[in-house]
PDB file of N, CA and C in Angstrom:
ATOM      1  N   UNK A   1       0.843  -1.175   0.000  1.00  0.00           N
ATOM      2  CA  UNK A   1       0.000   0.000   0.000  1.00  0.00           C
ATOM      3  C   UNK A   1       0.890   1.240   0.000  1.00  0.00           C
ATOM      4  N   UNK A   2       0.295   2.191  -0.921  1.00  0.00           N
ATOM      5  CA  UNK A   2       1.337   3.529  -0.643  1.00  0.00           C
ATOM      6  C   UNK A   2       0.400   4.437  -0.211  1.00  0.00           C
ATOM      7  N   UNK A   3       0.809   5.655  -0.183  1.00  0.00           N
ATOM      8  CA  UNK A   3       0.284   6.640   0.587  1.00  0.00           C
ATOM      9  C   UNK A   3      -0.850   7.184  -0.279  1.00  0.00           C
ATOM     10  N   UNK A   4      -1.001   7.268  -1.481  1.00  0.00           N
ATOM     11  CA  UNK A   4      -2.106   7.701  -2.036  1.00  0.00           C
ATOM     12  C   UNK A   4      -3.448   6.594  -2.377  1.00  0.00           C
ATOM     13  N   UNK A   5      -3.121   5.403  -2.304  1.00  0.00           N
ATOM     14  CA  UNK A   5      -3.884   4.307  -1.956  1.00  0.00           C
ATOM     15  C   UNK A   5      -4.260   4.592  -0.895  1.00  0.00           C
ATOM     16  N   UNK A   6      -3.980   4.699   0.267  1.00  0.00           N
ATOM     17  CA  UNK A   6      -4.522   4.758   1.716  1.00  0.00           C
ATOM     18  C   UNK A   6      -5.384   5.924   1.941  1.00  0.00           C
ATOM     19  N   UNK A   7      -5.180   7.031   1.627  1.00  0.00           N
ATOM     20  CA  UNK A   7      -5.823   8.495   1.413  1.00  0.00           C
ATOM     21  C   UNK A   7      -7.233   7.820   0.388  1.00  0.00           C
ATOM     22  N   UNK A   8      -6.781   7.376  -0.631  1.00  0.00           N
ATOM     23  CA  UNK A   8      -8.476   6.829  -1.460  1.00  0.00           C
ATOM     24  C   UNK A   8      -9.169   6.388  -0.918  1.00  0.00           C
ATOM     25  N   UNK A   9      -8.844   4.819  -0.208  1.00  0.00           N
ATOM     26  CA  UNK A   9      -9.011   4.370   0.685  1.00  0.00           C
ATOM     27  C   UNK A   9     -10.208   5.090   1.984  1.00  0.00           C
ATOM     28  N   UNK A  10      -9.601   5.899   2.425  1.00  0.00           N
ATOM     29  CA  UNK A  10      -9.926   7.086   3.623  1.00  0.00           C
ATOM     30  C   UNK A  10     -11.151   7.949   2.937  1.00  0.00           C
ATOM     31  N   UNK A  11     -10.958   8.100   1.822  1.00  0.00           N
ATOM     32  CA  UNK A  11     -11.876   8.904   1.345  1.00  0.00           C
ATOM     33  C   UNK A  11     -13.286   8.205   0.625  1.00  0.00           C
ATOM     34  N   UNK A  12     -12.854   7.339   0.146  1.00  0.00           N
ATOM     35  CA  UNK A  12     -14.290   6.069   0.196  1.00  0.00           C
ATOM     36  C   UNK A  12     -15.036   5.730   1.336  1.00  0.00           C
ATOM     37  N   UNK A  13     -14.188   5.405   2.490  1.00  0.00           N
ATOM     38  CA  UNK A  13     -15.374   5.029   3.801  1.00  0.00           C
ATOM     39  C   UNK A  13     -15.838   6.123   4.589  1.00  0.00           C
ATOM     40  N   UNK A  14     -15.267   7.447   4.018  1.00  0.00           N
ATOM     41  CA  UNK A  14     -16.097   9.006   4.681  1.00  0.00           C
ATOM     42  C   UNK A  14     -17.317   9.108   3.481  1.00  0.00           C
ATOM     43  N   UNK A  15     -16.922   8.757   2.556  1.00  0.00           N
ATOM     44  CA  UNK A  15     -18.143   8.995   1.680  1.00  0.00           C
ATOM     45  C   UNK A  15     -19.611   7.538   1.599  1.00  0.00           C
ATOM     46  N   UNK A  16     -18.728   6.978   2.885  1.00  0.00           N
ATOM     47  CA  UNK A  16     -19.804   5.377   2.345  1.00  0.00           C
ATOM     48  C   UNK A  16     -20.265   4.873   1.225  1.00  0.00           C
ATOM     49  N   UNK A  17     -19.084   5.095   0.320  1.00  0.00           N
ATOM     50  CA  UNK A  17     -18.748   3.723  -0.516  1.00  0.00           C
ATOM     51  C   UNK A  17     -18.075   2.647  -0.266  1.00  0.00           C
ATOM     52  N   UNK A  18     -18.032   2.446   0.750  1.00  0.00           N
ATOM     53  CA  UNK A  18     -17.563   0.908   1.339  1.00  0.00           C
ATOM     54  C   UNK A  18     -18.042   1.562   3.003  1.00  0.00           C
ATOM     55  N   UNK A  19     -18.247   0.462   4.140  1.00  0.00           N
ATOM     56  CA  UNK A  19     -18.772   0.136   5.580  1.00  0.00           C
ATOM     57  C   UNK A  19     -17.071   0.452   6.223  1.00  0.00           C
ATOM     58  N   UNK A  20     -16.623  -0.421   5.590  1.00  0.00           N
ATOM     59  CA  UNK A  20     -15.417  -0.775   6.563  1.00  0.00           C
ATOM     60  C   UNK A  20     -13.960  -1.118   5.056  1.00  0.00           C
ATOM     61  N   UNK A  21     -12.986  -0.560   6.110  1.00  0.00           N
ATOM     62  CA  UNK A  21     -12.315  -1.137   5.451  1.00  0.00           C
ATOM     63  C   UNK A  21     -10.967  -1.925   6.167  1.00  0.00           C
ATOM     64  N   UNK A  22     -10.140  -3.213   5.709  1.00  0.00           N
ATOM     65  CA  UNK A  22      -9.448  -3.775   6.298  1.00  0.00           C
ATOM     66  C   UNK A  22      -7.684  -3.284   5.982  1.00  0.00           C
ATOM     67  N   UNK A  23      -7.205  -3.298   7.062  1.00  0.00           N
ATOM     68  CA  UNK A  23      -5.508  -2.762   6.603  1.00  0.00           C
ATOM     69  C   UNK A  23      -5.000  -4.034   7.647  1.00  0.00           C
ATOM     70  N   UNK A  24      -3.938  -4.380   6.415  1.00  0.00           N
ATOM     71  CA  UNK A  24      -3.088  -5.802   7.073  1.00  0.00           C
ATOM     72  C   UNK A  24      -2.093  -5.305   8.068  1.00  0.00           C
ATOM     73  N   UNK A  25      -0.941  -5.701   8.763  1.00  0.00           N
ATOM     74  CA  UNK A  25      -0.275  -5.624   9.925  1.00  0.00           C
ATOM     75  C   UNK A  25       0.744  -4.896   8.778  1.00  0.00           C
ATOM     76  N   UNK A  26       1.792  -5.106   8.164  1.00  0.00           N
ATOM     77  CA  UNK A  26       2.660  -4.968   7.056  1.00  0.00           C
ATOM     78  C   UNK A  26       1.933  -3.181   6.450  1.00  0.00           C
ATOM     79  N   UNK A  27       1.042  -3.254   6.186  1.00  0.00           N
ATOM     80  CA  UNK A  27       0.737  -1.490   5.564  1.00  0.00           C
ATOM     81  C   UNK A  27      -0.434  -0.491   7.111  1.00  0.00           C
ATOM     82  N   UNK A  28      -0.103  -0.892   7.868  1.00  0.00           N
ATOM     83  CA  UNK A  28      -0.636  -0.236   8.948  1.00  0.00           C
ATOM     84  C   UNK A  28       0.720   1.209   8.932  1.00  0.00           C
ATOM     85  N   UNK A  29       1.480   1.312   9.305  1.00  0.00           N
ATOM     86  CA  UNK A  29       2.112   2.061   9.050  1.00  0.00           C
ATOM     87  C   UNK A  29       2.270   3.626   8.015  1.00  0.00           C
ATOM     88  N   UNK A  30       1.979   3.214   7.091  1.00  0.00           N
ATOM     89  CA  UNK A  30       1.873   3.472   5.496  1.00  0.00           C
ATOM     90  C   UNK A  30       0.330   4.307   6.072  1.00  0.00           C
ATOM     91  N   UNK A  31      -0.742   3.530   6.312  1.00  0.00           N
ATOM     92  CA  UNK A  31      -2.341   3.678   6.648  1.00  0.00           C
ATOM     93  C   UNK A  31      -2.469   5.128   7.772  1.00  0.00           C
ATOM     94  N   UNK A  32      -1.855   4.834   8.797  1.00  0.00           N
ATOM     95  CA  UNK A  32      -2.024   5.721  10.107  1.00  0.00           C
ATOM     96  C   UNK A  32      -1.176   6.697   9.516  1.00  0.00           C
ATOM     97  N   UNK A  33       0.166   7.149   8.630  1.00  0.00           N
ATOM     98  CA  UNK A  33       0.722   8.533   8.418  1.00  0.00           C
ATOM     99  C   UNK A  33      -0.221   9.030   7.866  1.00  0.00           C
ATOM    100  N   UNK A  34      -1.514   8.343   6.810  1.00  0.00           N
ATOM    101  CA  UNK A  34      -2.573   9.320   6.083  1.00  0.00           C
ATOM    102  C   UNK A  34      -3.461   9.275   7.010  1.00  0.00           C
ATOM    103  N   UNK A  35      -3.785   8.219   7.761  1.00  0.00           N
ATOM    104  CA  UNK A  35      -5.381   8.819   8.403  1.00  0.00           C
ATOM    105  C   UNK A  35      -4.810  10.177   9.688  1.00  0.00           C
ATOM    106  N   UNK A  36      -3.763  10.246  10.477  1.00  0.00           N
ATOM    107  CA  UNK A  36      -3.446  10.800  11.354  1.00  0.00           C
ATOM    108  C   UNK A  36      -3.373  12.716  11.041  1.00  0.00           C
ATOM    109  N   UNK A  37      -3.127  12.311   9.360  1.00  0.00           N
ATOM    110  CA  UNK A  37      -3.273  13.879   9.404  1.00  0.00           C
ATOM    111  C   UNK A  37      -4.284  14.639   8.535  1.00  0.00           C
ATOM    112  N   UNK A  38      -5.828  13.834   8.699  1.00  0.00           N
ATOM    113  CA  UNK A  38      -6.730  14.505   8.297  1.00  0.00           C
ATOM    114  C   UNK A  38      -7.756  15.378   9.319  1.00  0.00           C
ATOM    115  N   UNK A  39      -8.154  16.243   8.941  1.00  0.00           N
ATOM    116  CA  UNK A  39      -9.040  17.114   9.503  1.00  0.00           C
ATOM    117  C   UNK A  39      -9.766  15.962  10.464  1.00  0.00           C
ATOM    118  N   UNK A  40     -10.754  14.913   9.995  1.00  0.00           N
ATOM    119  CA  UNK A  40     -11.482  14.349  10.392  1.00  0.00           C
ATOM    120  C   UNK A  40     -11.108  13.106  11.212  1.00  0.00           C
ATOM    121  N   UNK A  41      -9.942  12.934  11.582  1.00  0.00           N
ATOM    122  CA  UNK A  41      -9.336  11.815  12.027  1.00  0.00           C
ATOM    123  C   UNK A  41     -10.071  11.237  13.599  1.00  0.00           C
ATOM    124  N   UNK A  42     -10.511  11.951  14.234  1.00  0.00           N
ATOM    125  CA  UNK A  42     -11.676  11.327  15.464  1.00  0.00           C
ATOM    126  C   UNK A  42     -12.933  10.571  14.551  1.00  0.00           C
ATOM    127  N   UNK A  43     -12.726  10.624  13.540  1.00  0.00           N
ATOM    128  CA  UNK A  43     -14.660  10.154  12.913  1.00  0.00           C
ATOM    129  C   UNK A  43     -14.019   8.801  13.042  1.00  0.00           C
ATOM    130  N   UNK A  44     -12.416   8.596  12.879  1.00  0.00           N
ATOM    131  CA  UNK A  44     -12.088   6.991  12.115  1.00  0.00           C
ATOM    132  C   UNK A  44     -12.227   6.139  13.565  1.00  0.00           C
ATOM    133  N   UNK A  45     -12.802   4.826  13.161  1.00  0.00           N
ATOM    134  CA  UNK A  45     -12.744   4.101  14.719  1.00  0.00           C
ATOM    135  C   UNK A  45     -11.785   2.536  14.227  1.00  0.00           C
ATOM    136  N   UNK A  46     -10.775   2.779  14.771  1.00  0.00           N
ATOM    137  CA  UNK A  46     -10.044   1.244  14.158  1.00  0.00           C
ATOM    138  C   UNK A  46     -10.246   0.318  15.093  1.00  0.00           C
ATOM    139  N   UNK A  47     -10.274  -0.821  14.507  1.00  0.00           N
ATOM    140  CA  UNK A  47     -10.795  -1.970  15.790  1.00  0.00           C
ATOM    141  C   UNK A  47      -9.697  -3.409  15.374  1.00  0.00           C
ATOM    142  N   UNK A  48      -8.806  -3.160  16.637  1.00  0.00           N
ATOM    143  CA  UNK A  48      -7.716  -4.322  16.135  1.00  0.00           C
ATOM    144  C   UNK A  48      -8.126  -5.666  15.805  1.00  0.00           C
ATOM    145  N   UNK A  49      -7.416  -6.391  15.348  1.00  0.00           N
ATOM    146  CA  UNK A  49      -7.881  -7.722  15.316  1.00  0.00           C
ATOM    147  C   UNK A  49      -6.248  -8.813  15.744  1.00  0.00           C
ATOM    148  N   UNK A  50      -6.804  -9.652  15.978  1.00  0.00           N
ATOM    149  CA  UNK A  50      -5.471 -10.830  16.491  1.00  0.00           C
ATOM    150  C   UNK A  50      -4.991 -10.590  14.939  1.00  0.00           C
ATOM    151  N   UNK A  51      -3.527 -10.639  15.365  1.00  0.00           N
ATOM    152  CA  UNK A  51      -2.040 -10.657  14.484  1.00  0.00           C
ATOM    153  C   UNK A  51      -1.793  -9.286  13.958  1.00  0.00           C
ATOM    154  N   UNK A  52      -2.345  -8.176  14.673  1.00  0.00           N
ATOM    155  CA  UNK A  52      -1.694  -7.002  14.340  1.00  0.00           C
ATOM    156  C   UNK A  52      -2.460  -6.223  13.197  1.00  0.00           C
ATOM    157  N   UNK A  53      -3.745  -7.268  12.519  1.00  0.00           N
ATOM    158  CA  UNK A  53      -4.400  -6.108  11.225  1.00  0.00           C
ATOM    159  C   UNK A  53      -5.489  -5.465  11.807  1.00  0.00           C
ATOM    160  N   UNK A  54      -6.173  -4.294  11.267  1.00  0.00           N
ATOM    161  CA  UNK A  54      -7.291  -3.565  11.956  1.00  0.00           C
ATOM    162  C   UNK A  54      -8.408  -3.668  10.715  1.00  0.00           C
ATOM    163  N   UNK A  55      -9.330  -3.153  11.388  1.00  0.00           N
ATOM    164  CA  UNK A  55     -10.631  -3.153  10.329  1.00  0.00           C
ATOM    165  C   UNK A  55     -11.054  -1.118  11.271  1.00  0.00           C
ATOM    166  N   UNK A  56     -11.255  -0.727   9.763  1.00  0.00           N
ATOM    167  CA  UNK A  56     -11.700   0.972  10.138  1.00  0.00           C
ATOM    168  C   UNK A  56     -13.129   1.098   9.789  1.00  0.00           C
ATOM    169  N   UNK A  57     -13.608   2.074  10.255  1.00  0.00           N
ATOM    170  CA  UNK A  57     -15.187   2.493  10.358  1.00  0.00           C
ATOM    171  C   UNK A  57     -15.426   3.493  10.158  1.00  0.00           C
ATOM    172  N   UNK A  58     -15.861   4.208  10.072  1.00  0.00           N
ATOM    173  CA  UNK A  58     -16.202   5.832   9.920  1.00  0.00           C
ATOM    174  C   UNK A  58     -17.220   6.331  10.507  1.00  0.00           C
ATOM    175  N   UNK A  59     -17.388   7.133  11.751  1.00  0.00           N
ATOM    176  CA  UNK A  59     -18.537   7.452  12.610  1.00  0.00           C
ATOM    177  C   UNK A  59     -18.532   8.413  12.336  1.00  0.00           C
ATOM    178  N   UNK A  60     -20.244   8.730  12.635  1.00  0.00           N
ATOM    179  CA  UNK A  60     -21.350  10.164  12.587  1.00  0.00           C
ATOM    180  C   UNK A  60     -20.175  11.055  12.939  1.00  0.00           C
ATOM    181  N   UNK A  61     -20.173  10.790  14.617  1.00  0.00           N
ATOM    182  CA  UNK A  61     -20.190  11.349  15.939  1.00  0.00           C
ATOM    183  C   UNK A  61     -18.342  11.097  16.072  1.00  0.00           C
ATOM    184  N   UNK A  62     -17.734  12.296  16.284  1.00  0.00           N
ATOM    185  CA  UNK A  62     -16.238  11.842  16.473  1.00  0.00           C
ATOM    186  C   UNK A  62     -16.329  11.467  17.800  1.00  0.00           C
ATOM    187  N   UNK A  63     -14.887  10.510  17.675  1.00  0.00           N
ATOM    188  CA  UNK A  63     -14.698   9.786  19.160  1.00  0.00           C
ATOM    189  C   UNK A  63     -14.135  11.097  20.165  1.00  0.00           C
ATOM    190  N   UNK A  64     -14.171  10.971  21.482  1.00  0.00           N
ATOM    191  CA  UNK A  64     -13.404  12.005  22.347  1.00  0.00           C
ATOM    192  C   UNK A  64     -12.000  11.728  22.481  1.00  0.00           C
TER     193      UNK A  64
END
């Protein structure tokens, strides 16, 4: 994954064209330098999973 993949990515599940999306353990890295520096970065809710990959969400309501 590169950095403008991950930003598309980011910008599909704010627009709900996709629910969720999955980032493997290996491009988590790559994933969090783009989600960390958007305006909207409390909306994202990542939810780990066993072996290090996450699955992201996109809420109404930002987290605190």
């Amino acid at each position: 994954m590169d950095k403008e993949q991950a930003e598309r990515m980011l910008e599909n599940l704010k627009s709900r064209e996709v629910e969720e999306i999955f980032v493997a353990k290996q491009d988590f890295m790559v994933f969090r330098e783009a989600i960390v520096k958007r305006d909207d970065f409390k909306h994202f809710r990542g939810i780990a999973q066993r072996g290090g990959d996450v699955i992201y969400r996109y809420m109404d309501e930002p987290r605190s």
